[in-house]
Protein backbone atom coordinates (compact mmCIF):
# COMPACT_ATOMS: atom_id res chain seq x y z
CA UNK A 1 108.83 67.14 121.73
CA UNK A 2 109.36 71.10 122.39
CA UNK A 3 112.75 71.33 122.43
CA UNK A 4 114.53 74.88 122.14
CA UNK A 5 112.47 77.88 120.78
CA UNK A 6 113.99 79.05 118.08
CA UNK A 7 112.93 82.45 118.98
CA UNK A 8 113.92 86.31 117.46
CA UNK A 9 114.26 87.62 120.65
CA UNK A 10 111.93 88.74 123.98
CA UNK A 11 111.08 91.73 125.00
CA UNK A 12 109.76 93.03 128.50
CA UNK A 13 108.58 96.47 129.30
CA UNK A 14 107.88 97.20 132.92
CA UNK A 15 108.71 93.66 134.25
CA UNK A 16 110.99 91.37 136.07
CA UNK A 17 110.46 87.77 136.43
CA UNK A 18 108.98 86.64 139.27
CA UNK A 19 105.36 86.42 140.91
CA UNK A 20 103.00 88.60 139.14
CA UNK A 21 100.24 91.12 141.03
CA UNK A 22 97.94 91.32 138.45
CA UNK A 23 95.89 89.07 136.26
CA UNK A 24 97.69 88.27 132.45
CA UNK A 25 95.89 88.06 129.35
CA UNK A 26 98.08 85.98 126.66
CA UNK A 27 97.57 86.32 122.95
CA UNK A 28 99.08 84.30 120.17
CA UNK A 29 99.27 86.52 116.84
CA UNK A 30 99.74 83.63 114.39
CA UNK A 31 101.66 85.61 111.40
CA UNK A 32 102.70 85.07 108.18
CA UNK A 33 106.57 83.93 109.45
CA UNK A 34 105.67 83.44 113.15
CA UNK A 35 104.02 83.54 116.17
CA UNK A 36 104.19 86.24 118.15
CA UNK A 37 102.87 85.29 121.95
CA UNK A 38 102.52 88.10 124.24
CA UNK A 39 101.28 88.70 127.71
CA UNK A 40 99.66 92.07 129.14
CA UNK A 41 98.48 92.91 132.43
CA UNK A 42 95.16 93.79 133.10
CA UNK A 43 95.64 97.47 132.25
CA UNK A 44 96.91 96.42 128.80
CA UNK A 45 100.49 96.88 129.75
CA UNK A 46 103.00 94.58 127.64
CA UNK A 47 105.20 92.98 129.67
CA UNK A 48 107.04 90.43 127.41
CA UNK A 49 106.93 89.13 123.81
CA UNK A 50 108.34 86.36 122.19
CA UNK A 51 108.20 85.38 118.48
CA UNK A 52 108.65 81.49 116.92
CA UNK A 53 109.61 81.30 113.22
CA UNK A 54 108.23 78.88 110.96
CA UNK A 55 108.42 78.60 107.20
CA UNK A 56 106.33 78.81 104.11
CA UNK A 57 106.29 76.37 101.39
CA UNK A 58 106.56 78.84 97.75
CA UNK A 59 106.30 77.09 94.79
CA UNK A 60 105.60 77.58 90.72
CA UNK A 61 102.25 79.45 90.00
CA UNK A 62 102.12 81.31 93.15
CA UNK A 63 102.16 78.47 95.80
CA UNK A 64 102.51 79.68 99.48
CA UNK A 65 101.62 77.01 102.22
CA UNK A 66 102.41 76.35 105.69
CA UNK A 67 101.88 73.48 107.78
CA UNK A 68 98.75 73.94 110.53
CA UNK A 69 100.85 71.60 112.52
CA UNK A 70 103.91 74.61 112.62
CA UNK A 71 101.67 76.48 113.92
CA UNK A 72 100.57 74.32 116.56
CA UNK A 73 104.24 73.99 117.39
CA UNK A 74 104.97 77.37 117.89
CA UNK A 75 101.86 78.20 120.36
CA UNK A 76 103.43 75.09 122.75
CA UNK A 77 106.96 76.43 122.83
CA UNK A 78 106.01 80.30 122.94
CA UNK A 79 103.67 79.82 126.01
CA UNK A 80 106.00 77.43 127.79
CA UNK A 81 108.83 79.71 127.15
CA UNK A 82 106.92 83.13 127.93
CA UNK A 83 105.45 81.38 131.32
CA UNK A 84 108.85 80.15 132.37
CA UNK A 85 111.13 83.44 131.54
CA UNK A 86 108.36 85.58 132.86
CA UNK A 87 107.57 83.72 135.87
CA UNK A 88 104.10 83.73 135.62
CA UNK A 89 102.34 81.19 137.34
CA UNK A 90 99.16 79.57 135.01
CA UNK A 91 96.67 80.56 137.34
CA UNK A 92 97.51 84.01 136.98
CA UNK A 93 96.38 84.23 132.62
CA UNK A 94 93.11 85.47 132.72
CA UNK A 95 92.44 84.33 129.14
CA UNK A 96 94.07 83.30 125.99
CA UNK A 97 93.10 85.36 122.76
CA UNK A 98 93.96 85.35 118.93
CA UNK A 99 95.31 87.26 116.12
CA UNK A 100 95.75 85.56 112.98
CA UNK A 101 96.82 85.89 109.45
CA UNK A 102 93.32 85.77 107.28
CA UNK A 103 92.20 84.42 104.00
CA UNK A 104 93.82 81.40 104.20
CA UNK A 105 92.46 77.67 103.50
CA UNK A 106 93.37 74.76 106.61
CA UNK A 107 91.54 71.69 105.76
CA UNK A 108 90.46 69.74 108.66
CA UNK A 109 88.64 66.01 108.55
CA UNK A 110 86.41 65.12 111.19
CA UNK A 111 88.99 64.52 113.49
CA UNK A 112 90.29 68.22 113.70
CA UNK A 113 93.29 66.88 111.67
CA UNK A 114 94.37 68.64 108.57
CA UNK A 115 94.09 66.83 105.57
CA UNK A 116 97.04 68.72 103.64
CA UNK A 117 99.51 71.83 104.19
CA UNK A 118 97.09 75.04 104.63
CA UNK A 119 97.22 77.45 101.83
CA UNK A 120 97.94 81.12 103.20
CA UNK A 121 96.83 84.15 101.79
CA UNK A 122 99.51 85.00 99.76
CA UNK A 123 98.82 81.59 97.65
CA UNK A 124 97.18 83.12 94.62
CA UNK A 125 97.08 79.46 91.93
CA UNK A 126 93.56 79.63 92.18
CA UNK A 127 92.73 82.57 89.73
CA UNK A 128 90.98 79.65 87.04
CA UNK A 129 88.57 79.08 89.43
CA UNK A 130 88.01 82.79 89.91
CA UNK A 131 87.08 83.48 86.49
CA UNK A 132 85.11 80.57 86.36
CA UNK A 133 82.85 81.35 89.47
CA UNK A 134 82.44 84.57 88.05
CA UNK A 135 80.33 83.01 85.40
CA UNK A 136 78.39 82.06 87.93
CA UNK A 137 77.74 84.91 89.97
CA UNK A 138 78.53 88.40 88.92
CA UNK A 139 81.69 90.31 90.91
CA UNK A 140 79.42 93.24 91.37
CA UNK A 141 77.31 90.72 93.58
CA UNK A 142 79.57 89.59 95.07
CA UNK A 143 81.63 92.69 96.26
CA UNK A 144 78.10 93.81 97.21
CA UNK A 145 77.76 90.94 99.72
CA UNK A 146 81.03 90.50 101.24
CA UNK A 147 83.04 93.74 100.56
CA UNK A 148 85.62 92.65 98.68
CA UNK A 149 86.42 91.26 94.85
CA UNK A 150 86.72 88.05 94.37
CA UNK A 151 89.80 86.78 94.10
CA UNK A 152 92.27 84.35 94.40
CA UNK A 153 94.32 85.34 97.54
CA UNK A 154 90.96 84.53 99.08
CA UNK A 155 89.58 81.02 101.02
CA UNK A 156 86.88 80.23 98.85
CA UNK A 157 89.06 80.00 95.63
CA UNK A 158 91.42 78.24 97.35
CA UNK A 159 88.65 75.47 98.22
CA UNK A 160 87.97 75.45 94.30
CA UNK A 161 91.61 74.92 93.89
CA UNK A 162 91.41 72.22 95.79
CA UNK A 163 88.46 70.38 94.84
CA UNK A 164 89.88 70.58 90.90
CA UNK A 165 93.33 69.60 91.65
CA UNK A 166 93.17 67.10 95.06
CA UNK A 167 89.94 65.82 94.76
CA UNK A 168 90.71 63.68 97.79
CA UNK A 169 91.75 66.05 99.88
CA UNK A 170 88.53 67.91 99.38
CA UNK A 171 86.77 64.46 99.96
CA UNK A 172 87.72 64.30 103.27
CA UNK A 173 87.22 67.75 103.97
CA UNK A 174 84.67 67.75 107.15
CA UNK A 175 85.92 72.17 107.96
CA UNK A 176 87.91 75.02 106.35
CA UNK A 177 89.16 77.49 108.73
CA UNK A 178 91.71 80.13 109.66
CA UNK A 179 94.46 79.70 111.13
CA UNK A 180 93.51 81.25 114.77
CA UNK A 181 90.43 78.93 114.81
CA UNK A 182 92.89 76.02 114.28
CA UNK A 183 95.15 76.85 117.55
CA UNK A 184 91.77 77.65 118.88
CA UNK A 185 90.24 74.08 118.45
CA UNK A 186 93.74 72.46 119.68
CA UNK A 187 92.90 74.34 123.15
CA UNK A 188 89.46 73.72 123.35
CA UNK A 189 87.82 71.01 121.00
CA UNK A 190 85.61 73.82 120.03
CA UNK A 191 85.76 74.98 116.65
CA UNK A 192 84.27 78.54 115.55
CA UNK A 193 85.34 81.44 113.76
CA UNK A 194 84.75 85.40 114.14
CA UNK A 195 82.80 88.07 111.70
CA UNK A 196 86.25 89.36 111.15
CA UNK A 197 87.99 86.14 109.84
CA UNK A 198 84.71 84.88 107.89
CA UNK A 199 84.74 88.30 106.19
CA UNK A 200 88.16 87.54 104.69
CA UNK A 201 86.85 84.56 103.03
CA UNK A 202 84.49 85.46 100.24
CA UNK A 203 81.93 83.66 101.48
CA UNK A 204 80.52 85.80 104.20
CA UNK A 205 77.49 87.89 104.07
CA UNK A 206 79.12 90.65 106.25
CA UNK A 207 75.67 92.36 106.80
CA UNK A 208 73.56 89.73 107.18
CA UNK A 209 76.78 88.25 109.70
CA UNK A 210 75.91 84.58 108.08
CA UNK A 211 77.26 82.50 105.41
CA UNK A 212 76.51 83.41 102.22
CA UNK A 213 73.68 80.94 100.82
CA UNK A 214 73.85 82.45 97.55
CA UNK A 215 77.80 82.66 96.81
CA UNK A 216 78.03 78.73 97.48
CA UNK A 217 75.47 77.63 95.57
CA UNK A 218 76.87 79.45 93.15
CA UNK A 219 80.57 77.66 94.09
CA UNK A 220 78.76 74.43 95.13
CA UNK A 221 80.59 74.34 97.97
CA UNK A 222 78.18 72.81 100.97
CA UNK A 223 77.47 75.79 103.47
CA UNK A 224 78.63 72.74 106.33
CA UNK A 225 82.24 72.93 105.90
CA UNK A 226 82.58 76.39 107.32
CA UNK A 227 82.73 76.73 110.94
CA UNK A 228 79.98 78.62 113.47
CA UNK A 229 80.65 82.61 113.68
CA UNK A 230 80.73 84.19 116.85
CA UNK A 231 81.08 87.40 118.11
CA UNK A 232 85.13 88.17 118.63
CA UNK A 233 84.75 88.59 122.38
CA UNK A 234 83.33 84.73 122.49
CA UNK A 235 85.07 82.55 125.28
CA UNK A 236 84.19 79.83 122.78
CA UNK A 237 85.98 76.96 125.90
CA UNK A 238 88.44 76.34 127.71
CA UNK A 239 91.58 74.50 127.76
CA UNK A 240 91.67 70.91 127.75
CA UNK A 241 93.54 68.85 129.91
CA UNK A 242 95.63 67.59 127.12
CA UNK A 243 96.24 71.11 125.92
CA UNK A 244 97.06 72.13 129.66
CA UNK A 245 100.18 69.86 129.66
CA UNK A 246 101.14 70.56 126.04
CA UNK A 247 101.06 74.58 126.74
CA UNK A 248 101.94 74.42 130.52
CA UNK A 249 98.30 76.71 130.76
CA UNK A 250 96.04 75.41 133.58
CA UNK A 251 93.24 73.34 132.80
CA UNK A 252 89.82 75.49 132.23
CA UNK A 253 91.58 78.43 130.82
CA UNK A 254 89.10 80.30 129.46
CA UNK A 255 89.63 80.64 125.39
CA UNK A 256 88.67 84.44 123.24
CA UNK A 257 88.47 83.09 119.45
CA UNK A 258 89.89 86.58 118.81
CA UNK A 259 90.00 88.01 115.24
CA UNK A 260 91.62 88.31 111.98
CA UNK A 261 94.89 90.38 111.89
CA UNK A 262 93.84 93.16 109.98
CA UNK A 263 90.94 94.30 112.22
CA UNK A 264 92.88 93.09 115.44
CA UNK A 265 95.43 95.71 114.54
CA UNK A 266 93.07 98.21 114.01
CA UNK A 267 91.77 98.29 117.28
CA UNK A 268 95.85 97.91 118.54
CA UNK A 269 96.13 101.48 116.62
CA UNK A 270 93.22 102.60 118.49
CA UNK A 271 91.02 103.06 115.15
CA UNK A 272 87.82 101.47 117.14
CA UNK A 273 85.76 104.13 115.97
CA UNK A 274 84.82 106.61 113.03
CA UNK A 275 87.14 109.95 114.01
CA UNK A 276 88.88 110.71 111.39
CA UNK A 277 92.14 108.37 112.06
CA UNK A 278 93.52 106.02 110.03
CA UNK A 279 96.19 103.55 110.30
CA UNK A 280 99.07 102.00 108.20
CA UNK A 281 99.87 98.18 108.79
CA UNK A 282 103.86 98.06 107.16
CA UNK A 283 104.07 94.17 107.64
CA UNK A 284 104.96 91.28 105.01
CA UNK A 285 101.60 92.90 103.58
CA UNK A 286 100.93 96.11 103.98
CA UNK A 287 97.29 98.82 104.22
CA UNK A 288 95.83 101.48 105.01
CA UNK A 289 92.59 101.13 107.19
CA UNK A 290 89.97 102.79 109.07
CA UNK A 291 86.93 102.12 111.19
CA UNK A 292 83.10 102.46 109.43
CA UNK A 293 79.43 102.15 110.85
CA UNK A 294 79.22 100.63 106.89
CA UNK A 295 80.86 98.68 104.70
CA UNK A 296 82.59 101.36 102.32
CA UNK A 297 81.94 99.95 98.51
CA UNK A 298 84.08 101.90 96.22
CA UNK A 299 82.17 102.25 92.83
CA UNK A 300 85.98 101.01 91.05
CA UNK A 301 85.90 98.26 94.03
CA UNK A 302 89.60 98.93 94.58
CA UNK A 303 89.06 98.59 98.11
CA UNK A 304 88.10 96.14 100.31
CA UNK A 305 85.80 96.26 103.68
CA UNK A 306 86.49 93.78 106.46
CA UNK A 307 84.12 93.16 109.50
CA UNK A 308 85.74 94.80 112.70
CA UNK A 309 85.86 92.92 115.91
CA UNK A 310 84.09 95.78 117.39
CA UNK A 311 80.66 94.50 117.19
CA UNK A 312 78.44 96.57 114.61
CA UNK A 313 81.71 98.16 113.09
CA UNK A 314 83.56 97.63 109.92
CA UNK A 315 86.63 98.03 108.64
CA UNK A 316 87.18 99.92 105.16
CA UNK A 317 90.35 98.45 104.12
CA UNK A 318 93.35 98.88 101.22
CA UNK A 319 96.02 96.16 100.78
CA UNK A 320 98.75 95.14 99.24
CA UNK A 321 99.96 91.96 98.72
CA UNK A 322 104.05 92.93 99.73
CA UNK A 323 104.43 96.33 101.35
CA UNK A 324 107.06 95.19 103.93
CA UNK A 325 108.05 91.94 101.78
CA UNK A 326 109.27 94.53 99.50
CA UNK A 327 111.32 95.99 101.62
CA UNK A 328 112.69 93.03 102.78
CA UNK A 329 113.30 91.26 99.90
CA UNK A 330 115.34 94.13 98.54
CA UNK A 331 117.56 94.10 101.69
CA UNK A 332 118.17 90.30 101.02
CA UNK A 333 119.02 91.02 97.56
CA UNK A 334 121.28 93.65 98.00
CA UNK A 335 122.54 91.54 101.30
CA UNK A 336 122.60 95.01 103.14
CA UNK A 337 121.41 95.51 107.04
CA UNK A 338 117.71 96.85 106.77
CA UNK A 339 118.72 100.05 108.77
CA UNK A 340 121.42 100.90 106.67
CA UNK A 341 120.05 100.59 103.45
CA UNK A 342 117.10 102.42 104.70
CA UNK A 343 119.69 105.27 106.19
CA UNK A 344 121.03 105.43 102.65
CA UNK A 345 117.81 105.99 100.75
CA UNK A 346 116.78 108.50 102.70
CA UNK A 347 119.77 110.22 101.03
CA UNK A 348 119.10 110.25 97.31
CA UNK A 349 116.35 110.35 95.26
CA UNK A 350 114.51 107.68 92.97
CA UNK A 351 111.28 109.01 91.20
CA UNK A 352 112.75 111.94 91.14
CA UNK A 353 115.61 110.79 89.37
CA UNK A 354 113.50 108.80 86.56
CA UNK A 355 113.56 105.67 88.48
CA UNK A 356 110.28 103.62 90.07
CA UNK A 357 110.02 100.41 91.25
CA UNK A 358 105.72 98.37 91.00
CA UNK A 359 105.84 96.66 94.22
CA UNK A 360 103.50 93.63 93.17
CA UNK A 361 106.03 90.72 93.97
CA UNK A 362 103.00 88.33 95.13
CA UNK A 363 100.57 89.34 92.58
CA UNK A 364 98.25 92.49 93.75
CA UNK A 365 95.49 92.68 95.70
CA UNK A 366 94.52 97.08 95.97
CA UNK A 367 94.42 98.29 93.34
CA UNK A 368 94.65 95.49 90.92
CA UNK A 369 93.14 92.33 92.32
CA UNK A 370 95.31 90.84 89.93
CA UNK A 371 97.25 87.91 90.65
CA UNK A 372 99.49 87.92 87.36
CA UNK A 373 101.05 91.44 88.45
CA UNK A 374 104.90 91.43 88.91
CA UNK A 375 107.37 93.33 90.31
CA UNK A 376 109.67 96.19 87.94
CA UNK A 377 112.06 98.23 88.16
CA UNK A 378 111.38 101.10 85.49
CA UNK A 379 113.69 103.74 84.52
CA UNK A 380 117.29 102.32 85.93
CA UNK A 381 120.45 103.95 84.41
CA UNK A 382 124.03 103.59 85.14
CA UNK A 383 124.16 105.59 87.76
CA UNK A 384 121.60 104.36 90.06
CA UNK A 385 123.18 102.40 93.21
CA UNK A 386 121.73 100.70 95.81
CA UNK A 387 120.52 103.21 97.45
CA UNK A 388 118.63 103.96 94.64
CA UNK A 389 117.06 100.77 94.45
CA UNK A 390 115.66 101.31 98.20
CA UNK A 391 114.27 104.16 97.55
CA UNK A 392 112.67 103.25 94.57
CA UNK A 393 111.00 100.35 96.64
CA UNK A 394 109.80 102.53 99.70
CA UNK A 395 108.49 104.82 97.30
CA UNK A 396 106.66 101.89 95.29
CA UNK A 397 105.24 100.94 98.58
CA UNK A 398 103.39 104.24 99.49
CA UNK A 399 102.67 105.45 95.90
CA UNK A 400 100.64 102.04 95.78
CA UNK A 401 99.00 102.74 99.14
CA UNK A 402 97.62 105.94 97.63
CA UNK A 403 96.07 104.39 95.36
CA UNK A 404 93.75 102.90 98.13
CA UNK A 405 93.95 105.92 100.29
CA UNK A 406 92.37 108.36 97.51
CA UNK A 407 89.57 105.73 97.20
CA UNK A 408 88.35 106.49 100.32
CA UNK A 409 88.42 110.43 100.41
CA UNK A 410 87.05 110.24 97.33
CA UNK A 411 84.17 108.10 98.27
CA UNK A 412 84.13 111.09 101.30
CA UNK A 413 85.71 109.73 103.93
CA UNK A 414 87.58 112.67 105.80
CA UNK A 415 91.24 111.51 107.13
CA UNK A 416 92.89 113.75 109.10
CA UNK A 417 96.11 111.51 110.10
CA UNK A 418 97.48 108.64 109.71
CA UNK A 419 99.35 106.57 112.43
CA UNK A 420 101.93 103.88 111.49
CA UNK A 421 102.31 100.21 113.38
CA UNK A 422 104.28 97.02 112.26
CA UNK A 423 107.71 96.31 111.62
CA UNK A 424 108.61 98.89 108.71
CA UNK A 425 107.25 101.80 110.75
CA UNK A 426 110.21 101.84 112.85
CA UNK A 427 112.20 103.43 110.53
CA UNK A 428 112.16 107.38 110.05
CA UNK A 429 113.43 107.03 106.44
CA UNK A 430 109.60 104.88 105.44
CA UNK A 431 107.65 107.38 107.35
CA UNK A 432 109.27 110.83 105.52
CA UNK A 433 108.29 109.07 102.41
CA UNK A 434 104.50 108.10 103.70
CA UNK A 435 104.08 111.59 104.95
CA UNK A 436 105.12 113.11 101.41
CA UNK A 437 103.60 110.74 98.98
CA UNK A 438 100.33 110.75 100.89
CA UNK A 439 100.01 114.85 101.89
CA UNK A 440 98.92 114.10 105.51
CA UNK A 441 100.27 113.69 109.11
CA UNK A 442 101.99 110.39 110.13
CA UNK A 443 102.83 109.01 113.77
CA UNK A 444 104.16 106.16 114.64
CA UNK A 445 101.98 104.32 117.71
CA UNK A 446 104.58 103.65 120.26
CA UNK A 447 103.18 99.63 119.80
CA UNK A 448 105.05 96.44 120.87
CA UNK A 449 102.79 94.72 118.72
CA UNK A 450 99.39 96.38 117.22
CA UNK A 451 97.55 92.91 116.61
CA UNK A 452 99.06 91.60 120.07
CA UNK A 453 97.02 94.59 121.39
CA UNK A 454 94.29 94.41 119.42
CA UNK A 455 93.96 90.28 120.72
CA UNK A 456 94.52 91.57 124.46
CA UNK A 457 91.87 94.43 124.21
CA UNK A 458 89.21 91.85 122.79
CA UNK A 459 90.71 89.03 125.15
CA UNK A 460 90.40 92.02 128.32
CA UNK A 461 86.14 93.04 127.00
CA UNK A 462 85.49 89.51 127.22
CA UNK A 463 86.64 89.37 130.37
CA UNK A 464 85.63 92.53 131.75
CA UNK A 465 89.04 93.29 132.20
CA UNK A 466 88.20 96.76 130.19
CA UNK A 467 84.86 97.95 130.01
CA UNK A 468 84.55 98.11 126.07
CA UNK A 469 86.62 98.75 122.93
CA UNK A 470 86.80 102.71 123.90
CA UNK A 471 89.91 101.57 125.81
CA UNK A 472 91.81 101.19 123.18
CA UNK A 473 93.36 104.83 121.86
CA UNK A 474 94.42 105.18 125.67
CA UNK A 475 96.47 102.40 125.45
CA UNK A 476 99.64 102.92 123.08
CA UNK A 477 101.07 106.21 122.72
CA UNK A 478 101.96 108.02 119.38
CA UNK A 479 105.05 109.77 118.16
CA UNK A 480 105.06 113.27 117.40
CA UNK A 481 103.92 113.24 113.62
CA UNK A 482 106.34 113.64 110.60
CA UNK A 483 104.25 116.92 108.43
CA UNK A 484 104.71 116.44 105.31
CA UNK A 485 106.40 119.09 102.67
CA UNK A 486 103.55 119.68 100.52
CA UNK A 487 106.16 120.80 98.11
CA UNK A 488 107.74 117.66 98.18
CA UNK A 489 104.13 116.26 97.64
CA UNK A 490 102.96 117.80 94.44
CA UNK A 491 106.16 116.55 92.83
CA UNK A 492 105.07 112.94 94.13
CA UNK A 493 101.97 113.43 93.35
CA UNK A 494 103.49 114.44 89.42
CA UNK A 495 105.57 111.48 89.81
CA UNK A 496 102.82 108.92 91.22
CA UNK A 497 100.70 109.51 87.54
CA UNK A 498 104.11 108.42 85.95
CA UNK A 499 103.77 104.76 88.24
CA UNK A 500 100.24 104.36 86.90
CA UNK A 501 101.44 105.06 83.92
CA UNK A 502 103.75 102.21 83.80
CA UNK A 503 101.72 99.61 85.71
CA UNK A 504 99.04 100.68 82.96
CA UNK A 505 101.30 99.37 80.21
CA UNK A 506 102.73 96.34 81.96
CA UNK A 507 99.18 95.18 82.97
CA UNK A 508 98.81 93.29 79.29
CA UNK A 509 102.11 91.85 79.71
CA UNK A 510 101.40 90.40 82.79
CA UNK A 511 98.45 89.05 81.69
CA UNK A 512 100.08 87.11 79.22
CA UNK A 513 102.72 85.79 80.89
């Protein structure tokens, strides 16, 4: 049934297989391409990390799906694979505990079984049923409630979507939750959610920390289907015996539902609390975050505000829909290594040289929240080469991150630095561009995996492992930080009213089309 892991690689850092001395906390990060199982010692040490790919259905009108069973997959061959190359024995994991993509849709019957192919956050068919809830319930109420817009590259559009188009789908619908809470219920027969995960559904009350009564009787969606909320530190059970010789864990594992990606890299980054830090997520989608004693509601509601999985805290959020995508997508194009195109960018100039590039390949969540927005090149002459094109994208990226980043110190939120996780922050080239777009400080946290982390610190306080969330800036270290040329800046900053500009007059074009 397992057969070989396809897997990108493992990683150790300061192991060797072979008996461990200390207890292991694993965490399953279930991403947008894969998931990423990792285990940490009990002083939040990584010590090996192995990713299983699975794919996404895209399709016409912005279809993105996966199957709940992939995922399912993928936990069973990671563990067995990180138990057996590591040589831990299953009585040594202390715990299991998520990260998961958010603001997705899995469908479950009253079985546990999903009734059709989850749609993932970056699914946005469902704007109809937007703009027909909103005649409902105003999106000034609802931002108000939940922190964020509604839109379609949230769950509870997604359930409209459903219930219009596959009636019987939504018929035998008996739950709707994320993908975390799925692999969750596999191990346990338990299913829940977290504040964090519920807050990325549009349905969530993130003050009151219930279900909102008032947006689904607005939807008419029956407040049953979704799932309990606990806190993120729950042991919400413990494996099963038929989990146990699926995963190769020992039977009575205790089980952390964990949190949403967003907030579990947050607290990987160390932004637990309100300092003055910030952090930059450069995956398939990309923000800029912060922790809050309050939701932050921006009076243009460009931003968004997720629940932390510190309890009490919140986390102020701006995202796009394809930061890193972008970035990727243009190496596939141009069929050039990542590190070499990025090598090359970092040698010419793009803006600078007339040429931009809107970054909104999926539609747009910050600023937009508009699911018709497209990707452009603007301004291409004869002249520009690849490299050109690179730039152009990495500067897209961060000119569109501003956008959320001025949103909060204008609301007055002071940011004194900003430090960089996920894949794209690896690269020098991105984080000279950050630095000089945004006019601040940025580091790069020396991170194996920020939402790995962030699952092992909330796996490690439910445990007792670590004594509470204050843990967590102790334990990744940061980069000495790129300064940026505030010369450089107030060109960008010249350059960055030019990209309004031109998303400005594409926005009715979009809309059209």
């Amino acid at each position: 049934m397992l057969g070989k892991s396809p897997l990108l690689g493992m990683s150790k850092v300061g192991a060797t297989p072979g008996h461990s001395e200390q207890q292991m906390i694993l965490t399953h990060d279930l991403g947008t391409t894969g998931d990423k199982a990792a285990m940490f010692g009990d002083d939040g040490t990584p010590t090996a990390v192995i990713t299983v790919r699975y794919p996404t259905a895209f399709g016409p009108g912005g279809r993105a799906e996966q199957s709940p069973l992939d995922w399912w997959d993928a936990v069973l061959r990671s563990t067995r694979d990180l138990l057996e190359r590591t040589g831990t024995a299953p009585a040594e994991i202390t715990c299991v505990s998520f990260s998961g993509q958010m603001m997705g849709a899995v469908f479950l019957d009253g079985r546990g079984e999903p009734v059709r192919p989850a749609i993932i956050w970056a699914d946005t068919r469902s704007a109809g049923q937007c703009e027909h809830l909103l005649g409902r319930i105003p999106m000034e109420r609802v931002y108000e409630l939940t922190g964020h817009r509604l839109n379609a590259t949230y769950s509870l559009a997604k359930v409209l979507w459903v219930r219009e188009h596959e009636p019987d789908a939504y018929a035998a619908t008996r739950a709707i939750v994320q993908a975390k809470d799925f692999v969750a219920h596999r191990l346990t027969g338990r299913l829940a959610t977290d504040p964090s995960d519920a807050s990325g559904t549009n349905a969530f009350d993130q003050v009151a920390g219930v279900w909102s009564e008032e947006i689904l009787e607005a939807a008419g969606v029956p407040m049953t289907l979704w799932p309990e909320v606990v806190p993120s530190t729950t042991v919400i059970g413990h494996v099963t015996p038929e989990a146990a010789a699926l995963t190769g864990l020992a039977q009575g594992t205790p089980v952390v539902i964990g949190g949403g990606d967003g907030p579990c890299a947050a607290t990987g980054a160390g932004v637990v609390a309100p300092d003055g830090s910030a952090y930059t997520y450069l995956g398939s989608s990309s923000w800029i975050s912060l922790a809050a004693d309050a939701p932050l509601l921006d009076p243009g509601m460009r931003t968004m505000t997720f629940n932390h999985v510190v309890p009490g805290r919140f986390v102020p959020t701006a995202t796009m829909q394809a930061g890193g995508a972008s970035l990727e997508w243009i190496s596939e194009v141009l069929a050039a290594p990542h590190a070499d195109l990025l090598a090359a960018a970092g040698k010419v100039e793009a803006a600078g040289d007339g040429l931009f590039f809107l970054p909104h390949l999926l539609g747009e969540r910050s600023p937009y929240w508009n699911p018709k927005a497209r990707a452009a090149f603007i301004g291409l002459a004869r002249h520009h080469e690849r490299a050109h094109l690179a730039r152009a994208v990495v500067e897209g990226v961060a000119m569109n991150l501003l956008t959320g980043l001025r949103a909060f110190t204008g609301n007055g939120t002071a940011i004194e630095r900003i430090d960089a996780v996920g894949g794209a922050a690896v690269a020098g080239e991105v984080l000279r561009v950050l630095a000089d777009v945004w006019g601040l400080p940025v580091r790069r946290r020396t991170i194996v995996e920020a939402n790995s982390l962030g699952a092992a610190i909330v796996g490690g306080v439910a445990m007792g492992v670590f004594d509470d969330f204050g843990v967590a800036p102790g334990l990744s270290a940061a980069e000495p930080a790129i300064m940026p040329d505030m010369i450089v800046h107030e060109r960008y900053i010249r350059e960055y009213h030019r990209f309004l500009d031109a998303y400005a007059r594409l926005e009715p074009w979009f809309n059209e089309h």
